[in-house]
PDB file of N, CA and C in Angstrom:
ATOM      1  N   UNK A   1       0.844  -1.165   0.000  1.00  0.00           N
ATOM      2  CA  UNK A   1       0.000   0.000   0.000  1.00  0.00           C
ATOM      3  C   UNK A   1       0.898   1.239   0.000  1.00  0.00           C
ATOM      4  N   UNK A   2       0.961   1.991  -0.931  1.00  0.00           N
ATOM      5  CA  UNK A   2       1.634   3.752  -0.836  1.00  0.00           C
ATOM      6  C   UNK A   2       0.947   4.430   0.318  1.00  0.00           C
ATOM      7  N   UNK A   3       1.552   5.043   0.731  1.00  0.00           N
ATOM      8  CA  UNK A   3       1.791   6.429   2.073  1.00  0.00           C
ATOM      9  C   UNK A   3       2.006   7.423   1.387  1.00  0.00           C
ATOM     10  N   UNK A   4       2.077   8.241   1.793  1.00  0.00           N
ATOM     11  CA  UNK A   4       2.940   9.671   1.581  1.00  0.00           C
ATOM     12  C   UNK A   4       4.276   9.520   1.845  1.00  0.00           C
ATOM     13  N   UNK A   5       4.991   8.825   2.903  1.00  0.00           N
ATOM     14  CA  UNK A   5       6.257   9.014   3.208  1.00  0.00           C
ATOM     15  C   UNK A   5       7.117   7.468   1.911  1.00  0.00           C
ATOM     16  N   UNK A   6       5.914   6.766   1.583  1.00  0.00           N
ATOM     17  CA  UNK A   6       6.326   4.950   1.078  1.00  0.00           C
ATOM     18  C   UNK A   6       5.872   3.945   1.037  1.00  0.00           C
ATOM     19  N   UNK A   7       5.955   3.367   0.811  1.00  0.00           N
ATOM     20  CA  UNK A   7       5.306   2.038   0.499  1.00  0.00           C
ATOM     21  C   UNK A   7       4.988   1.019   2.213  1.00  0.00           C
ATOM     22  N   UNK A   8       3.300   0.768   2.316  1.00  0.00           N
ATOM     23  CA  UNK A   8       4.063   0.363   3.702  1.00  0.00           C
ATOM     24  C   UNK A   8       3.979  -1.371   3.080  1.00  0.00           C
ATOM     25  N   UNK A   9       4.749  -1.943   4.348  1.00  0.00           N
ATOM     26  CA  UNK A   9       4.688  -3.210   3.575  1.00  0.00           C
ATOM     27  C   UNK A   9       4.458  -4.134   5.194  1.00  0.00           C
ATOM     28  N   UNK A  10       4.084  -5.497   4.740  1.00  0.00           N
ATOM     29  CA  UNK A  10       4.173  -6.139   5.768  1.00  0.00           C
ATOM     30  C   UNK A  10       4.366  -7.541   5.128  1.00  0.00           C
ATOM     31  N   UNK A  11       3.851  -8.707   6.021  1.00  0.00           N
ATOM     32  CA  UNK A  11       4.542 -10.128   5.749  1.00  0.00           C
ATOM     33  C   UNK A  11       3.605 -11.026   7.037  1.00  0.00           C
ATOM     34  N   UNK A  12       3.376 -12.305   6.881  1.00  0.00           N
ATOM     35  CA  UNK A  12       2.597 -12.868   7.593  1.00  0.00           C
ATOM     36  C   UNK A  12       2.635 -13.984   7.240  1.00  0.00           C
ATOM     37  N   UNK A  13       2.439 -15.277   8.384  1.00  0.00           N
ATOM     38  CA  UNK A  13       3.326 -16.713   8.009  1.00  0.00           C
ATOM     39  C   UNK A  13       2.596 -17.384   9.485  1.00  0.00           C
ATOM     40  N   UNK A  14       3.278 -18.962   9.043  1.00  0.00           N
ATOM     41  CA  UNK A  14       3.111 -19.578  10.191  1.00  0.00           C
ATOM     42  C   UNK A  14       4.200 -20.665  10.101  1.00  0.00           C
ATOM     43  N   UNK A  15       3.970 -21.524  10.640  1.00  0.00           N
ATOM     44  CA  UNK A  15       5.724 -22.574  11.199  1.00  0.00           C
ATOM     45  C   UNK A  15       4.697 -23.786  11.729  1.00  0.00           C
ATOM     46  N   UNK A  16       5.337 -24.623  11.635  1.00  0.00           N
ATOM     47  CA  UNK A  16       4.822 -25.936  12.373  1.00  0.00           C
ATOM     48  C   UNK A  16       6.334 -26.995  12.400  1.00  0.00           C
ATOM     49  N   UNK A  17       6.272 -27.003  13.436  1.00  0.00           N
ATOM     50  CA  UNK A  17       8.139 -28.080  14.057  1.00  0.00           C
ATOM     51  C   UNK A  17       7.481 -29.362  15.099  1.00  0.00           C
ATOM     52  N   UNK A  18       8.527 -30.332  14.881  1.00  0.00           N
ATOM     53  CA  UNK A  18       8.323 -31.444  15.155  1.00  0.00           C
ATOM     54  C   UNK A  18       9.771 -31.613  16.574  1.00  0.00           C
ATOM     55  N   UNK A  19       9.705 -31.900  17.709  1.00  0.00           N
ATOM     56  CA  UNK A  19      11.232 -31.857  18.457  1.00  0.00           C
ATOM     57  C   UNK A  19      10.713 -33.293  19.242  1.00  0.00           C
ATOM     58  N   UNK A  20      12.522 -33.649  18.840  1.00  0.00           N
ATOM     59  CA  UNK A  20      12.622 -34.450  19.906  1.00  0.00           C
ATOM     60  C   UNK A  20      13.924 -34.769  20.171  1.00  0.00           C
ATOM     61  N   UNK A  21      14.241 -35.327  21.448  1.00  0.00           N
ATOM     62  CA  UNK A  21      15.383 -35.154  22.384  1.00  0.00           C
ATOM     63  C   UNK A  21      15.612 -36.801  23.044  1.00  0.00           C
ATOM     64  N   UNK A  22      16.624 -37.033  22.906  1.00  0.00           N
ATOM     65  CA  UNK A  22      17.126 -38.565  23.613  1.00  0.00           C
ATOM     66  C   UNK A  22      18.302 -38.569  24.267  1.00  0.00           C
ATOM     67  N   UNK A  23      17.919 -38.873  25.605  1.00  0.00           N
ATOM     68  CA  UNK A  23      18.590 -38.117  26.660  1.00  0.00           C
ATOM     69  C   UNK A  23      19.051 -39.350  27.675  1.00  0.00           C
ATOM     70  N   UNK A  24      19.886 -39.689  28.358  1.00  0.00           N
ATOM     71  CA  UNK A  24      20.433 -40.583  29.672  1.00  0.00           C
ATOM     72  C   UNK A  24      19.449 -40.056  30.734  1.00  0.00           C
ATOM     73  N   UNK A  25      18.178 -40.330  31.424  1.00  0.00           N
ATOM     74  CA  UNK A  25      17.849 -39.805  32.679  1.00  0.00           C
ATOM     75  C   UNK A  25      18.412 -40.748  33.484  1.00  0.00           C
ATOM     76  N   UNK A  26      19.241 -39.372  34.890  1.00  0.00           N
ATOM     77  CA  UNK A  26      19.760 -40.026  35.472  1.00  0.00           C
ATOM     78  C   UNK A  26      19.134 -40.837  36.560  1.00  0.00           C
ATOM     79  N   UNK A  27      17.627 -40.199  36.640  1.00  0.00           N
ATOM     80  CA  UNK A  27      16.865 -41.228  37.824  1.00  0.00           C
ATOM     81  C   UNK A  27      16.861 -42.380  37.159  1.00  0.00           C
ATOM     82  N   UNK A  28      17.084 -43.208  36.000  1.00  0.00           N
ATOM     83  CA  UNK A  28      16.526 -44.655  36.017  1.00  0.00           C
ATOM     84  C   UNK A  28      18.073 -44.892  35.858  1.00  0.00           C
ATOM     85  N   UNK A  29      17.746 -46.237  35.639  1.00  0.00           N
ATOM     86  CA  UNK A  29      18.872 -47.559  35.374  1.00  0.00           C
ATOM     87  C   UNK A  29      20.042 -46.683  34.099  1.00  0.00           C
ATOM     88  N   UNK A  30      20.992 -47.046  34.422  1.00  0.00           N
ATOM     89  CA  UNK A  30      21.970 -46.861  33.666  1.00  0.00           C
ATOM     90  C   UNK A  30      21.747 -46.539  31.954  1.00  0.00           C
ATOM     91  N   UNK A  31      22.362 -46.321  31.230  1.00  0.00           N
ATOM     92  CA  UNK A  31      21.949 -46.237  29.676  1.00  0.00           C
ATOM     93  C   UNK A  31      20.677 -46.814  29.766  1.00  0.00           C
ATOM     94  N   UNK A  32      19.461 -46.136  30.308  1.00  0.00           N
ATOM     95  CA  UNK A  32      18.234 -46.610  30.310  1.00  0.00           C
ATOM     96  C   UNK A  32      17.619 -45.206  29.371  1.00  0.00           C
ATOM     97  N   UNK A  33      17.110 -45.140  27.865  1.00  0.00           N
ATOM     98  CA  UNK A  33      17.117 -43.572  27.028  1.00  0.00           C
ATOM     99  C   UNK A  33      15.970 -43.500  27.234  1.00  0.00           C
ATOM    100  N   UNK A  34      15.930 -42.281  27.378  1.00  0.00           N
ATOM    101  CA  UNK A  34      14.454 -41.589  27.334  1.00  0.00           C
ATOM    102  C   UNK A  34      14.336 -40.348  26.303  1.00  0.00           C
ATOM    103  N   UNK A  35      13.063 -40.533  26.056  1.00  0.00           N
ATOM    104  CA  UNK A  35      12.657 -39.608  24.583  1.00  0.00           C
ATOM    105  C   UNK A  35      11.773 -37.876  25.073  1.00  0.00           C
ATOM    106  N   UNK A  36      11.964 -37.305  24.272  1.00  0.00           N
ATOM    107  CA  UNK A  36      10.838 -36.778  24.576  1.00  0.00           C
ATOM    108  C   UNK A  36      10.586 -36.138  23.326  1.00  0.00           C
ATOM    109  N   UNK A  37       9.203 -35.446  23.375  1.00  0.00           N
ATOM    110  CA  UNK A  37       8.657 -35.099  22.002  1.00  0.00           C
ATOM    111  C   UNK A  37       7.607 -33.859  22.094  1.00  0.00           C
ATOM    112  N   UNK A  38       7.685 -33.410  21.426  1.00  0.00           N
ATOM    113  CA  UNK A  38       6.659 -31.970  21.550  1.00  0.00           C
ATOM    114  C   UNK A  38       5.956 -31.209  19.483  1.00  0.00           C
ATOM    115  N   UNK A  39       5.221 -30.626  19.676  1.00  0.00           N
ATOM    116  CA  UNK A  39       5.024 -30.386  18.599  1.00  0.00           C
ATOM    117  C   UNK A  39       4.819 -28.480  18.721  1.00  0.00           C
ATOM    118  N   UNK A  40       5.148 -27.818  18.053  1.00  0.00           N
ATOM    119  CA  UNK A  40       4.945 -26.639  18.239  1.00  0.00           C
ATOM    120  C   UNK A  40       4.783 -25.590  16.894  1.00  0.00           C
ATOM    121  N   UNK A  41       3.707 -24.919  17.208  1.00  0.00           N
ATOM    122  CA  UNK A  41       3.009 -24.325  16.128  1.00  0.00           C
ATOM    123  C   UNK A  41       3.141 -22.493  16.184  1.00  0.00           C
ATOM    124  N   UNK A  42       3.345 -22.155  15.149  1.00  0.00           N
ATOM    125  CA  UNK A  42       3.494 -20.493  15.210  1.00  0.00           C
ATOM    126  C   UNK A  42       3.182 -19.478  14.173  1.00  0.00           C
ATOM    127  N   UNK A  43       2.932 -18.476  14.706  1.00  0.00           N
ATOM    128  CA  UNK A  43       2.375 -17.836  13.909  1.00  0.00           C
ATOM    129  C   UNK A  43       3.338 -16.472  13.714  1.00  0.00           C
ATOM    130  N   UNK A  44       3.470 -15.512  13.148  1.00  0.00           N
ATOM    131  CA  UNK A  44       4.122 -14.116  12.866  1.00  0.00           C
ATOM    132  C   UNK A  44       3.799 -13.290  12.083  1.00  0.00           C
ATOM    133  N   UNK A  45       3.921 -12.323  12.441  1.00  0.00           N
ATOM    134  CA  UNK A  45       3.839 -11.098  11.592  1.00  0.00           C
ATOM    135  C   UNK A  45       4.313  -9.957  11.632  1.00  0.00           C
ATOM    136  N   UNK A  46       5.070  -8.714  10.718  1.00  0.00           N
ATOM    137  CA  UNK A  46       5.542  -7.694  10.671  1.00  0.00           C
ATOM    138  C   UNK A  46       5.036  -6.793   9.695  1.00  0.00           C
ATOM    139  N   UNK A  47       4.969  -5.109  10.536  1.00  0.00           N
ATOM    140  CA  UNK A  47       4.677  -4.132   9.370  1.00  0.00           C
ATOM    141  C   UNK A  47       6.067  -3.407   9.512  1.00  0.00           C
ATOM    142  N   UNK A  48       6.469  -2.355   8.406  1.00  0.00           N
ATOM    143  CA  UNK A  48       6.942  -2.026   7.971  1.00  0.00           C
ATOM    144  C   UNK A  48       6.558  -0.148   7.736  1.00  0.00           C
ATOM    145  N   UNK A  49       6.242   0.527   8.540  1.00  0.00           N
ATOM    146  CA  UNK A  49       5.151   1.927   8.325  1.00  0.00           C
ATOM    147  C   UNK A  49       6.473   3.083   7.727  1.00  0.00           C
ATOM    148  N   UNK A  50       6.420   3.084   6.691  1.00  0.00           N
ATOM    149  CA  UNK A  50       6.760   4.553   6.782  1.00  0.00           C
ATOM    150  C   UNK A  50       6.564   5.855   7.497  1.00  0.00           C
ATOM    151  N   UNK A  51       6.990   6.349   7.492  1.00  0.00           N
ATOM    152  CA  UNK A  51       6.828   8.093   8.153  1.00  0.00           C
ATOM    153  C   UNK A  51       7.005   8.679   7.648  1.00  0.00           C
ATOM    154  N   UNK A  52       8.595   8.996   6.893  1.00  0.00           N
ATOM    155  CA  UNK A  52       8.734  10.301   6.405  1.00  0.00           C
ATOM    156  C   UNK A  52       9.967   9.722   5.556  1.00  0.00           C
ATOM    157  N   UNK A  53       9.849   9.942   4.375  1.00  0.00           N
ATOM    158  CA  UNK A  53      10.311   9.242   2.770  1.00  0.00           C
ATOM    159  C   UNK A  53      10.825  10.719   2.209  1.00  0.00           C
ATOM    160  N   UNK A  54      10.872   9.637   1.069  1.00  0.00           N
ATOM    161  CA  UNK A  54      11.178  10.736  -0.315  1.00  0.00           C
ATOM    162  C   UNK A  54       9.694  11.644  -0.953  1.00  0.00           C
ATOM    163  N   UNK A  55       8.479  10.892  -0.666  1.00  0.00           N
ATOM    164  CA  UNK A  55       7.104  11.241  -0.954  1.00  0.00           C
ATOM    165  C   UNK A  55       7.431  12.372  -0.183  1.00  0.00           C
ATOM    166  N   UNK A  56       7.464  12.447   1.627  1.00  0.00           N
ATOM    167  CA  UNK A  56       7.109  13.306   2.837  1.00  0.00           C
ATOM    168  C   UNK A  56       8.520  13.318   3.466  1.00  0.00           C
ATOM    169  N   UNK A  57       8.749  14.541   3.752  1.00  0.00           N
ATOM    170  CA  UNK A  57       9.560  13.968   4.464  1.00  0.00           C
ATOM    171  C   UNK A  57       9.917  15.896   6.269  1.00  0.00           C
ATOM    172  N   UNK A  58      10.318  15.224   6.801  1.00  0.00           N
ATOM    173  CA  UNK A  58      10.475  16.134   8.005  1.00  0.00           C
ATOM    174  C   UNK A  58      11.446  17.217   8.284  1.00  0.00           C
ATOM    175  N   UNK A  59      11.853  18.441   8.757  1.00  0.00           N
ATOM    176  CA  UNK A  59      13.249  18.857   8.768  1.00  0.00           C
ATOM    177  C   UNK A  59      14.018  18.616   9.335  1.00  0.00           C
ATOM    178  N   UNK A  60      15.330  18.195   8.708  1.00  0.00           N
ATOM    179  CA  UNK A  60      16.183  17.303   9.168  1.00  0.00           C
ATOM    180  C   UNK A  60      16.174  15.835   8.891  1.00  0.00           C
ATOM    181  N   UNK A  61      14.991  15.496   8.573  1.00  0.00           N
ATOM    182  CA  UNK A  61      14.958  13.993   8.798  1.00  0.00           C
ATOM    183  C   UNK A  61      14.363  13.473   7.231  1.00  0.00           C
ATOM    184  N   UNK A  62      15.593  12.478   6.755  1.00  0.00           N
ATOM    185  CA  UNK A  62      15.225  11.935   5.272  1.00  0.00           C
ATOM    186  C   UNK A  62      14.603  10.839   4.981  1.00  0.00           C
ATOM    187  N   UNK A  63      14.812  10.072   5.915  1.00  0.00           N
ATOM    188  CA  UNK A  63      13.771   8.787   6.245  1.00  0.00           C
ATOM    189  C   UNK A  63      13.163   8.611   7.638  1.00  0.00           C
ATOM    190  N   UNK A  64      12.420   7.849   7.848  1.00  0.00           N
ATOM    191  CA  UNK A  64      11.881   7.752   9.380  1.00  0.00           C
ATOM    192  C   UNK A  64      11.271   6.249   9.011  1.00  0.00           C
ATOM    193  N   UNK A  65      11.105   5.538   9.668  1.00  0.00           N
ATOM    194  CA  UNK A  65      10.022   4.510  10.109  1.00  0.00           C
ATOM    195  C   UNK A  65       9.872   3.283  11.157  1.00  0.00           C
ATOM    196  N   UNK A  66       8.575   3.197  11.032  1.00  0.00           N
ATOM    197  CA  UNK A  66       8.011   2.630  12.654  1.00  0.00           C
ATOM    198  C   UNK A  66       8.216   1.019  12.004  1.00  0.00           C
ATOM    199  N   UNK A  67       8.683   0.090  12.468  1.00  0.00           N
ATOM    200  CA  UNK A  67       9.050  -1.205  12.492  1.00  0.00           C
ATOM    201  C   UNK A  67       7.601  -1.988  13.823  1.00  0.00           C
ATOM    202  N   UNK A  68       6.902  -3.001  13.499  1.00  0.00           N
ATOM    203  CA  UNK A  68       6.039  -3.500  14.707  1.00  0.00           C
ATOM    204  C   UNK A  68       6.379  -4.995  14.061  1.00  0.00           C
ATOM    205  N   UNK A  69       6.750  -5.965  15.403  1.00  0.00           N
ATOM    206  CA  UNK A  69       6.830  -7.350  14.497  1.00  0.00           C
ATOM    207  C   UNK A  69       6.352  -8.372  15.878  1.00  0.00           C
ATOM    208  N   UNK A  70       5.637  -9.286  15.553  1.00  0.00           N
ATOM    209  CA  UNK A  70       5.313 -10.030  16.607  1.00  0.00           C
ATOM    210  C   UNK A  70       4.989 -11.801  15.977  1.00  0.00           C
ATOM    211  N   UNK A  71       5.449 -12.558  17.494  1.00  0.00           N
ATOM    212  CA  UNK A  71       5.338 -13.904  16.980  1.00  0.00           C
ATOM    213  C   UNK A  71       4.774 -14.419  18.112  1.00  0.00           C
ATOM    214  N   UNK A  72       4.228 -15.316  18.062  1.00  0.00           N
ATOM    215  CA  UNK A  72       3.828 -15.926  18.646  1.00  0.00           C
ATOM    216  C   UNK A  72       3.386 -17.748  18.482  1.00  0.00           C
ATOM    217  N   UNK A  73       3.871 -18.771  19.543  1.00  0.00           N
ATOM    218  CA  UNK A  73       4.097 -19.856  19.512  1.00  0.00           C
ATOM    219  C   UNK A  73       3.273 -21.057  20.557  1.00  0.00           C
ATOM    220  N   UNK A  74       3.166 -22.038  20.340  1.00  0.00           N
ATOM    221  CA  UNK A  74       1.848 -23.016  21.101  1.00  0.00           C
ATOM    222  C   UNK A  74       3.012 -23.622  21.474  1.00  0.00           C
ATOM    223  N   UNK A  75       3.150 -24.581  22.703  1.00  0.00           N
ATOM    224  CA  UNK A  75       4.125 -25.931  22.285  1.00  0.00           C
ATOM    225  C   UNK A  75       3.028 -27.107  23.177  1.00  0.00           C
ATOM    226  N   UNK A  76       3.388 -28.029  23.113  1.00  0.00           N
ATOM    227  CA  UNK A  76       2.139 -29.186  23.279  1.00  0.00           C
ATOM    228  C   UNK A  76       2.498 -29.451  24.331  1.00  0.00           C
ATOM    229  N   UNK A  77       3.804 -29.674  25.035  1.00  0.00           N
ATOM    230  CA  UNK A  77       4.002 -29.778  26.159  1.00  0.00           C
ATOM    231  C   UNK A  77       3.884 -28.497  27.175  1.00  0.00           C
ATOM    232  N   UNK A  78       3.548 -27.391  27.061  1.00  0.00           N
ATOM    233  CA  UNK A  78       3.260 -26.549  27.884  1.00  0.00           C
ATOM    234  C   UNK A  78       2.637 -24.801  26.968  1.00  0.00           C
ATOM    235  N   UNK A  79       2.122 -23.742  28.315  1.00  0.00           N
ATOM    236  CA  UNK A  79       1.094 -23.332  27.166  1.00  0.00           C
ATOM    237  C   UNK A  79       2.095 -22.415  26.003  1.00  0.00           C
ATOM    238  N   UNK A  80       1.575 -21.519  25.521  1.00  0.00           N
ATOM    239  CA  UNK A  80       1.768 -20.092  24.182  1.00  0.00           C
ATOM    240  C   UNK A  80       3.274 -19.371  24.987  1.00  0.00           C
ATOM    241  N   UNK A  81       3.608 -18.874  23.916  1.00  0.00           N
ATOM    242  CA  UNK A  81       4.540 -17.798  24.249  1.00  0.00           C
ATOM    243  C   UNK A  81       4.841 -16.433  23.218  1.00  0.00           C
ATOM    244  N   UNK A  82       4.622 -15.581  23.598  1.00  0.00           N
ATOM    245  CA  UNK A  82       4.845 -14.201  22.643  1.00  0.00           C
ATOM    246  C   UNK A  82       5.618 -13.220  22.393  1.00  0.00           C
ATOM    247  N   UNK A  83       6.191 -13.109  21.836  1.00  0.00           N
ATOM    248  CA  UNK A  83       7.313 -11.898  21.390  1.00  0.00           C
ATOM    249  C   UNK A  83       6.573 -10.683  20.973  1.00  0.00           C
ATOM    250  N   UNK A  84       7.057  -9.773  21.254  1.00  0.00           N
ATOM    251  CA  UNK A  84       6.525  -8.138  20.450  1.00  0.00           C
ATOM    252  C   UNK A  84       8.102  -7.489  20.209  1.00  0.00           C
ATOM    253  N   UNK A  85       8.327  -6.774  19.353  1.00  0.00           N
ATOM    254  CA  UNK A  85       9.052  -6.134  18.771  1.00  0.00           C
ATOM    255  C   UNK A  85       8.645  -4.950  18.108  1.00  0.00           C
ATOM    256  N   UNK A  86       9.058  -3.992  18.257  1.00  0.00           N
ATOM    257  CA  UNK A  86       8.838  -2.652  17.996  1.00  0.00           C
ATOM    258  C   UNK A  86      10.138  -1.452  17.986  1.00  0.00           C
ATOM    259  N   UNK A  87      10.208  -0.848  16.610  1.00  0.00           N
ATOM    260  CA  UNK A  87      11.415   0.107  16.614  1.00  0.00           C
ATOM    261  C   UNK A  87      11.286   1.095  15.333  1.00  0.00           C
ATOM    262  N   UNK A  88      12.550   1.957  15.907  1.00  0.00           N
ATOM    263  CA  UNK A  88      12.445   3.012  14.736  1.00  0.00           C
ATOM    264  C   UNK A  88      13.444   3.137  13.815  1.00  0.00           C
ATOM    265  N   UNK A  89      13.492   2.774  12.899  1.00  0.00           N
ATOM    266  CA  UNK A  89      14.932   3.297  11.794  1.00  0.00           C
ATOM    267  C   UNK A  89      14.838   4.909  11.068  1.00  0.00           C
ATOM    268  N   UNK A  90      15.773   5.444  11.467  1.00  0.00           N
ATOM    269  CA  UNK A  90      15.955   6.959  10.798  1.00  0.00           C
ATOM    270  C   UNK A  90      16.977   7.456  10.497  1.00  0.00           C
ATOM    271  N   UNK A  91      17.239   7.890   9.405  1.00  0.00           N
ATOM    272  CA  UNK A  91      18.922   8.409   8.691  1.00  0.00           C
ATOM    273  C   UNK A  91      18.352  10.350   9.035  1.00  0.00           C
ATOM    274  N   UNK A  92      19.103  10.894   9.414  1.00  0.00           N
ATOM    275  CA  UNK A  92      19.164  12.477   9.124  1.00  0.00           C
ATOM    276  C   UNK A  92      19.598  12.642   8.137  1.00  0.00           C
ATOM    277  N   UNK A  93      19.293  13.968   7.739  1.00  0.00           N
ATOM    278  CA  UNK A  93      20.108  14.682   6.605  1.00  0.00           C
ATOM    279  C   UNK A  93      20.711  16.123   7.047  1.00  0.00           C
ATOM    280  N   UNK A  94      21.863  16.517   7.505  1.00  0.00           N
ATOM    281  CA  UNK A  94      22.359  17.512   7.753  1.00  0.00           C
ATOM    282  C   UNK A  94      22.728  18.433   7.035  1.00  0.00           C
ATOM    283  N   UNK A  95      21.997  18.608   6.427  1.00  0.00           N
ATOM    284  CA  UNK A  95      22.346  19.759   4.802  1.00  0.00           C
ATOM    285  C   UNK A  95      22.576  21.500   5.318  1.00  0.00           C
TER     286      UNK A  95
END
């Protein structure tokens, strides 16, 4: 989608992983292996916002923009977990 300052853009997905682990537990009998297994599912997404471009732009400032990115994950052995991410990228122009 165009802005005034650019193009905003974003991206959106999901993941699906399979884990497993074979391990010595030391409570049982000697080289006695134990497994374990989990399945875990996820989702993500990021925008990309312009602010202030080559379209728009601020004094002093030749680019600007707002970054928002978030993920979020299930795992079968225990519940969700979520990330947020959020930031700003900006170049000046000192003319």
């Amino acid at each position: 989608m165009d802005l005034c300052a650019g193009k905003l853009k974003g991206v959106l997905g999901g993941e699906y992983r399979y884990e497993t682990l074979n391990t010595l537990d030391s409570t049982r009998p000697p080289d006695f292996p134990s497994r374990y297994r989990r399945h875990v599912w996820a989702t993500f997404g990021e925008l990309y916002i312009p602010l202030a471009g080559e379209g728009w732009s601020l004094p002093g400032v030749h680019e600007l923009a707002l970054s928002v990115a978030g993920r979020y994950e299930r795992y079968s052995d225990f519940k969700g977990d979520t990330h947020l991410s959020i930031g700003f990228a900006g170049f000046q122009c000192l003319e």
